[in-house]
PDB file of N, CA and C in Angstrom:
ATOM      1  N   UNK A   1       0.840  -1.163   0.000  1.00  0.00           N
ATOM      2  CA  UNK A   1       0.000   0.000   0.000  1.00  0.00           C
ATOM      3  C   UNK A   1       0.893   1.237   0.000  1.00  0.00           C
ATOM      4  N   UNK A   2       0.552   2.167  -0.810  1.00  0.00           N
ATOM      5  CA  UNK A   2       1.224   3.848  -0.732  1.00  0.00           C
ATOM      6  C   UNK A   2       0.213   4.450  -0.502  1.00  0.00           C
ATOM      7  N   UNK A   3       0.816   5.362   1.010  1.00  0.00           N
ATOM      8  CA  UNK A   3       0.356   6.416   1.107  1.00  0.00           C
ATOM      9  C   UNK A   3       1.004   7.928   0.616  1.00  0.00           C
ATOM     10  N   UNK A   4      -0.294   9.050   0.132  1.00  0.00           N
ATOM     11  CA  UNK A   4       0.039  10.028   0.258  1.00  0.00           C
ATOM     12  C   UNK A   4      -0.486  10.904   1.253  1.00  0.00           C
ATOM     13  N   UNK A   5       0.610  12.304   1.938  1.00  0.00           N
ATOM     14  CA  UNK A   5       0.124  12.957   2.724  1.00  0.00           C
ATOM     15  C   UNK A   5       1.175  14.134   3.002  1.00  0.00           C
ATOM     16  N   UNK A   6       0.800  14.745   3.526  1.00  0.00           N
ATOM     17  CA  UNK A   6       1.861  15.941   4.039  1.00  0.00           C
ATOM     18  C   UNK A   6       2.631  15.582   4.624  1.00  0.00           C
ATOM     19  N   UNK A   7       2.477  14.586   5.956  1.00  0.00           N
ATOM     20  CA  UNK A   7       3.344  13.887   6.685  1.00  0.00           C
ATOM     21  C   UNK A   7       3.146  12.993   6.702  1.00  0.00           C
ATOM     22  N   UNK A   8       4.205  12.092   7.352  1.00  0.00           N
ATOM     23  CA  UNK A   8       4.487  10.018   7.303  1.00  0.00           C
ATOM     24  C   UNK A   8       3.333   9.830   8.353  1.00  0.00           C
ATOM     25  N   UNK A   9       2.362   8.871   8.178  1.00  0.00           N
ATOM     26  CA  UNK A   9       1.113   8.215   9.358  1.00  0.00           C
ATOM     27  C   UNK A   9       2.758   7.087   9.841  1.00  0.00           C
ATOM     28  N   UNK A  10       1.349   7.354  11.267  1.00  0.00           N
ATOM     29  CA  UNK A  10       2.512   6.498  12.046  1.00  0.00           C
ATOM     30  C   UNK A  10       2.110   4.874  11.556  1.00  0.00           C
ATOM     31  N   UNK A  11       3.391   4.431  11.818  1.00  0.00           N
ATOM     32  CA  UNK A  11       3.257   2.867  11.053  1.00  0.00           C
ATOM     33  C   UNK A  11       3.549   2.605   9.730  1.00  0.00           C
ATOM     34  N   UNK A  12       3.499   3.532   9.160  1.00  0.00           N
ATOM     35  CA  UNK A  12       4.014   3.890   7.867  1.00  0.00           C
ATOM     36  C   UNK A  12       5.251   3.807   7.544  1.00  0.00           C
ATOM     37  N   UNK A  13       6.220   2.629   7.071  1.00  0.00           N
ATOM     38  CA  UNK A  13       7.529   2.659   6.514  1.00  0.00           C
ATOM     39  C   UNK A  13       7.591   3.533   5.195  1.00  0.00           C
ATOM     40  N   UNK A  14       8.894   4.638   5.594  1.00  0.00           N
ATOM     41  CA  UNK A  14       9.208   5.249   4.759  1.00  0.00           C
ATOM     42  C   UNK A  14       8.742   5.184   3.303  1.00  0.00           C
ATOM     43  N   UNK A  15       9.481   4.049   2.359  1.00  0.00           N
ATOM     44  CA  UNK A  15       9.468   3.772   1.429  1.00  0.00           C
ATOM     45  C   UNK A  15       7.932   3.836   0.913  1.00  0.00           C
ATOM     46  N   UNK A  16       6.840   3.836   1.663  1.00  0.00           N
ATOM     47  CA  UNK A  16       5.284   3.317   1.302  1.00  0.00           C
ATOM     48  C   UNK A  16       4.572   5.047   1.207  1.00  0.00           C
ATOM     49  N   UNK A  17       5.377   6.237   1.907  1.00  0.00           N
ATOM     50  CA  UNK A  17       4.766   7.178   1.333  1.00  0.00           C
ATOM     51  C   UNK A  17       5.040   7.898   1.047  1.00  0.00           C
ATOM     52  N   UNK A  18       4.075   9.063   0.227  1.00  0.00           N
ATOM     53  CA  UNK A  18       4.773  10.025  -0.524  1.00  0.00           C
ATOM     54  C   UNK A  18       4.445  11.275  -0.120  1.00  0.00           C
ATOM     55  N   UNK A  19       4.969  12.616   0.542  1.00  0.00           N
ATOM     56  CA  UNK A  19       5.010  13.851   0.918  1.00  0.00           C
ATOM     57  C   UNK A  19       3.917  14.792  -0.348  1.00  0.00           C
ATOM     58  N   UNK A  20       3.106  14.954   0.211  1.00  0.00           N
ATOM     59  CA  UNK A  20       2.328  15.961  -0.718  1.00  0.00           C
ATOM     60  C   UNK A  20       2.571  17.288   0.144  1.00  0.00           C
ATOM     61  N   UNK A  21       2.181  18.232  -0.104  1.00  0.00           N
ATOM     62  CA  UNK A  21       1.905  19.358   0.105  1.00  0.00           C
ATOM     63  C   UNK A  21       0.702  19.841   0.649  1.00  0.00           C
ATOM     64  N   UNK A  22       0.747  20.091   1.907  1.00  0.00           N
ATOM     65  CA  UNK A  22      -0.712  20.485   2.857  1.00  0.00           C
ATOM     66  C   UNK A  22      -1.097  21.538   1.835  1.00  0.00           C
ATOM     67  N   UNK A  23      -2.850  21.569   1.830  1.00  0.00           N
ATOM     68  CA  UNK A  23      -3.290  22.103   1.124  1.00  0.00           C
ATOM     69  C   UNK A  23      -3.227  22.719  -0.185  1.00  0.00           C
ATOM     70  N   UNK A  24      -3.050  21.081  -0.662  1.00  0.00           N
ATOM     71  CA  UNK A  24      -2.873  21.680  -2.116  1.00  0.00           C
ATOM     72  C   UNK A  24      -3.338  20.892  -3.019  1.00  0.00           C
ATOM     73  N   UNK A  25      -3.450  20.480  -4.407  1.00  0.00           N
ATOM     74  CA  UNK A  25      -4.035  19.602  -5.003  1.00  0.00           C
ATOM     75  C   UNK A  25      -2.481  18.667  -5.905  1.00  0.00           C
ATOM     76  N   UNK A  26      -3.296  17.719  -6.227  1.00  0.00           N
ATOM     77  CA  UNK A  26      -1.657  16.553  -6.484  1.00  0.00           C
ATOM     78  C   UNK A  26      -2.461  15.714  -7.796  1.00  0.00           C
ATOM     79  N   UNK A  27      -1.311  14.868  -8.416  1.00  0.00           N
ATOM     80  CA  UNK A  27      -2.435  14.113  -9.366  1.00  0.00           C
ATOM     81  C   UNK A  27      -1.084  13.337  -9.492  1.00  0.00           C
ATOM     82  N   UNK A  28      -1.586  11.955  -9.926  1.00  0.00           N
ATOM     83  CA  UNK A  28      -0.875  10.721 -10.011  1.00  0.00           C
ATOM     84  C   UNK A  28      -0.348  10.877 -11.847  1.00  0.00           C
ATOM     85  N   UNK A  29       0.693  10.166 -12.126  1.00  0.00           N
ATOM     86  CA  UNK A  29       1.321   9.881 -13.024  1.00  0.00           C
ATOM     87  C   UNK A  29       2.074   8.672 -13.371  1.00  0.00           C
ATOM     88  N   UNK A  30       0.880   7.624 -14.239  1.00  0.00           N
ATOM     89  CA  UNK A  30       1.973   6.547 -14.123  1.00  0.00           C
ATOM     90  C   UNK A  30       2.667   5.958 -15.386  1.00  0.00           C
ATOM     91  N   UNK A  31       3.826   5.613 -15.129  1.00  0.00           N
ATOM     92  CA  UNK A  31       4.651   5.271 -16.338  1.00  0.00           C
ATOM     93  C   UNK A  31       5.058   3.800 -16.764  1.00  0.00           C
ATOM     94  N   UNK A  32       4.951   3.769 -18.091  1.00  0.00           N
ATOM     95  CA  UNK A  32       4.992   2.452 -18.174  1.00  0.00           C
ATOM     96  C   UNK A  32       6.486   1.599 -19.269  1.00  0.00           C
ATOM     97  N   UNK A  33       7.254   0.865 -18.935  1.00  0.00           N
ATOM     98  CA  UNK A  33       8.264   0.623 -19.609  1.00  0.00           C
ATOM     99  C   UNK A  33       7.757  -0.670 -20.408  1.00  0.00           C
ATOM    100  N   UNK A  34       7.827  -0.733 -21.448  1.00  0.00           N
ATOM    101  CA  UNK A  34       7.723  -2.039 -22.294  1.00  0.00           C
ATOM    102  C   UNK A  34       6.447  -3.076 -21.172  1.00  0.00           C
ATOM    103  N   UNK A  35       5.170  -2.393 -22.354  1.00  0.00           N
ATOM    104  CA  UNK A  35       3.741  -2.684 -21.559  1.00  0.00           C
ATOM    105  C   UNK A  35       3.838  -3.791 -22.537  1.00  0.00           C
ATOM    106  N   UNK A  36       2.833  -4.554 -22.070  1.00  0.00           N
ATOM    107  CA  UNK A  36       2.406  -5.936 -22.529  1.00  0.00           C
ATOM    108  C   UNK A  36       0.998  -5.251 -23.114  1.00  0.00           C
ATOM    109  N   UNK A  37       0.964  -6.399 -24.457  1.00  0.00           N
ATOM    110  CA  UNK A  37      -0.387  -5.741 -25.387  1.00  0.00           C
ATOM    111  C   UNK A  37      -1.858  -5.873 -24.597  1.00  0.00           C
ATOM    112  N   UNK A  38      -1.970  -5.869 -23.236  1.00  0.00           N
ATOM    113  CA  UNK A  38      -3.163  -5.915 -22.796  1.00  0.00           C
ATOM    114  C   UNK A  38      -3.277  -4.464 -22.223  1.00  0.00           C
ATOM    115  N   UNK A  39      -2.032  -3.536 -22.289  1.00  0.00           N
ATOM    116  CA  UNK A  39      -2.074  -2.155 -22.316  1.00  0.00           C
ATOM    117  C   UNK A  39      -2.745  -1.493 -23.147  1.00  0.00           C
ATOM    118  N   UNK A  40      -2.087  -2.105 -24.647  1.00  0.00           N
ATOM    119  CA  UNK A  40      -2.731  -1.505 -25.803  1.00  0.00           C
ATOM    120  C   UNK A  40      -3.759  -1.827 -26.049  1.00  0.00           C
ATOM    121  N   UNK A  41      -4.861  -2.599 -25.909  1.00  0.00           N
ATOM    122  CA  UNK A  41      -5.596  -3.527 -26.047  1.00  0.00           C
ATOM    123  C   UNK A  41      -6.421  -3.198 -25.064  1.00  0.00           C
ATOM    124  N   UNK A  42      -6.392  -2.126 -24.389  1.00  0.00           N
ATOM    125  CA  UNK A  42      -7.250  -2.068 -22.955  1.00  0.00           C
ATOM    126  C   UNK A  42      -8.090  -2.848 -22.219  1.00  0.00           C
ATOM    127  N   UNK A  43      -7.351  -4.352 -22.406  1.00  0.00           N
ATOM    128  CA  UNK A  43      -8.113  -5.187 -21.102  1.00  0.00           C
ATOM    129  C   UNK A  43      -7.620  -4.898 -20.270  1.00  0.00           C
ATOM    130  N   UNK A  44      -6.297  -4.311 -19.781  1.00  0.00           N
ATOM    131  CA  UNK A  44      -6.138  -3.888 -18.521  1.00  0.00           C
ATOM    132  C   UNK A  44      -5.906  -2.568 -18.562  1.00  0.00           C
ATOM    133  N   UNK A  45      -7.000  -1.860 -17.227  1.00  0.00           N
ATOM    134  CA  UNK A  45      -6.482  -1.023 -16.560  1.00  0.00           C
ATOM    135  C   UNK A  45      -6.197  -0.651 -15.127  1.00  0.00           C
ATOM    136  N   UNK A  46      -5.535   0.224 -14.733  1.00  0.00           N
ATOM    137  CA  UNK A  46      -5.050  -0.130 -13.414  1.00  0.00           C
ATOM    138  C   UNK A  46      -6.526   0.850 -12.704  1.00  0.00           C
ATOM    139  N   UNK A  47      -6.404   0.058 -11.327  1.00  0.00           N
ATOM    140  CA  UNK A  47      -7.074   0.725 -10.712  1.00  0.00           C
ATOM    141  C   UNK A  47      -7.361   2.061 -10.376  1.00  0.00           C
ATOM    142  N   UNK A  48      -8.376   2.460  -9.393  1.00  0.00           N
ATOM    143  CA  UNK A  48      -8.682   4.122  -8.889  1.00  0.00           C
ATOM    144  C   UNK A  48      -8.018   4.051  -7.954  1.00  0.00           C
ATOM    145  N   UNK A  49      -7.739   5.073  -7.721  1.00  0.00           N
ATOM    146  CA  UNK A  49      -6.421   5.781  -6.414  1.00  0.00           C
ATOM    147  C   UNK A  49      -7.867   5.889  -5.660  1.00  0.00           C
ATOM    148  N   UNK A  50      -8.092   5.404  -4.604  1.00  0.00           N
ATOM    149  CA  UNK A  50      -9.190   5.173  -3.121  1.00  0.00           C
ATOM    150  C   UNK A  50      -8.650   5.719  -1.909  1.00  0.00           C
ATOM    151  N   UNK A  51      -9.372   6.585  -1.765  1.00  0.00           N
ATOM    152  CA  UNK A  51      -9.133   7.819  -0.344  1.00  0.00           C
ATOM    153  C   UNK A  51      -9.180   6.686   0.770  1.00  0.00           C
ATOM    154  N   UNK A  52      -8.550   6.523   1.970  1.00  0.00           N
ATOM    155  CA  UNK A  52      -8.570   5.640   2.802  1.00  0.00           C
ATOM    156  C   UNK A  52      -8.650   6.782   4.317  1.00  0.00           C
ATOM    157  N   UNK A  53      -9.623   6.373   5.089  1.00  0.00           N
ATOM    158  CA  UNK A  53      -9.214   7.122   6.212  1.00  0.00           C
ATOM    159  C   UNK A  53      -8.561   6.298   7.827  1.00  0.00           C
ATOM    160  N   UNK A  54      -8.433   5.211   7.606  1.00  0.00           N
ATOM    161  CA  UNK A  54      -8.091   4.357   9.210  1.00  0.00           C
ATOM    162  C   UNK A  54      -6.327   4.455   8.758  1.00  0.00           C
ATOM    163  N   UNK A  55      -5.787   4.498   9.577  1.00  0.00           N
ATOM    164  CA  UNK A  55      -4.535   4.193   9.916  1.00  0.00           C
ATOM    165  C   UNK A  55      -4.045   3.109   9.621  1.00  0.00           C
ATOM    166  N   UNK A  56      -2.418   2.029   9.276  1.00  0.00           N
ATOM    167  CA  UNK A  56      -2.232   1.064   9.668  1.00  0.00           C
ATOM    168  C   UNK A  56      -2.499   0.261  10.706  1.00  0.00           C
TER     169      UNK A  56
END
């Protein structure tokens, strides 16, 4: 699981989140290296980014 947030939730190993900026707006970007034709082909897509509110 990755979190984003202004600051690390406790329980949260480093590596799992990412520093946004209090009050501000952010947007995901994802990149893809040598996709498999179910990219092109749009049987797959990746999931919705899902607001979570409980803690680890």
């Amino acid at each position: 699981m990755l979190w984003f947030a202004p600051e690390r939730p406790a329980g949260v190993v480093e590596g799992n989140w990412v520093q946004t900026l209090p009050d501000r707006n952010w947007f995901a970007v994802l990149r893809f290296y040598s996709p498999l034709p179910a990219f092109f082909d749009k049987s797959w897509q990746p999931d919705e980014i899902e607001p979570r509110t409980e803690r680890p």
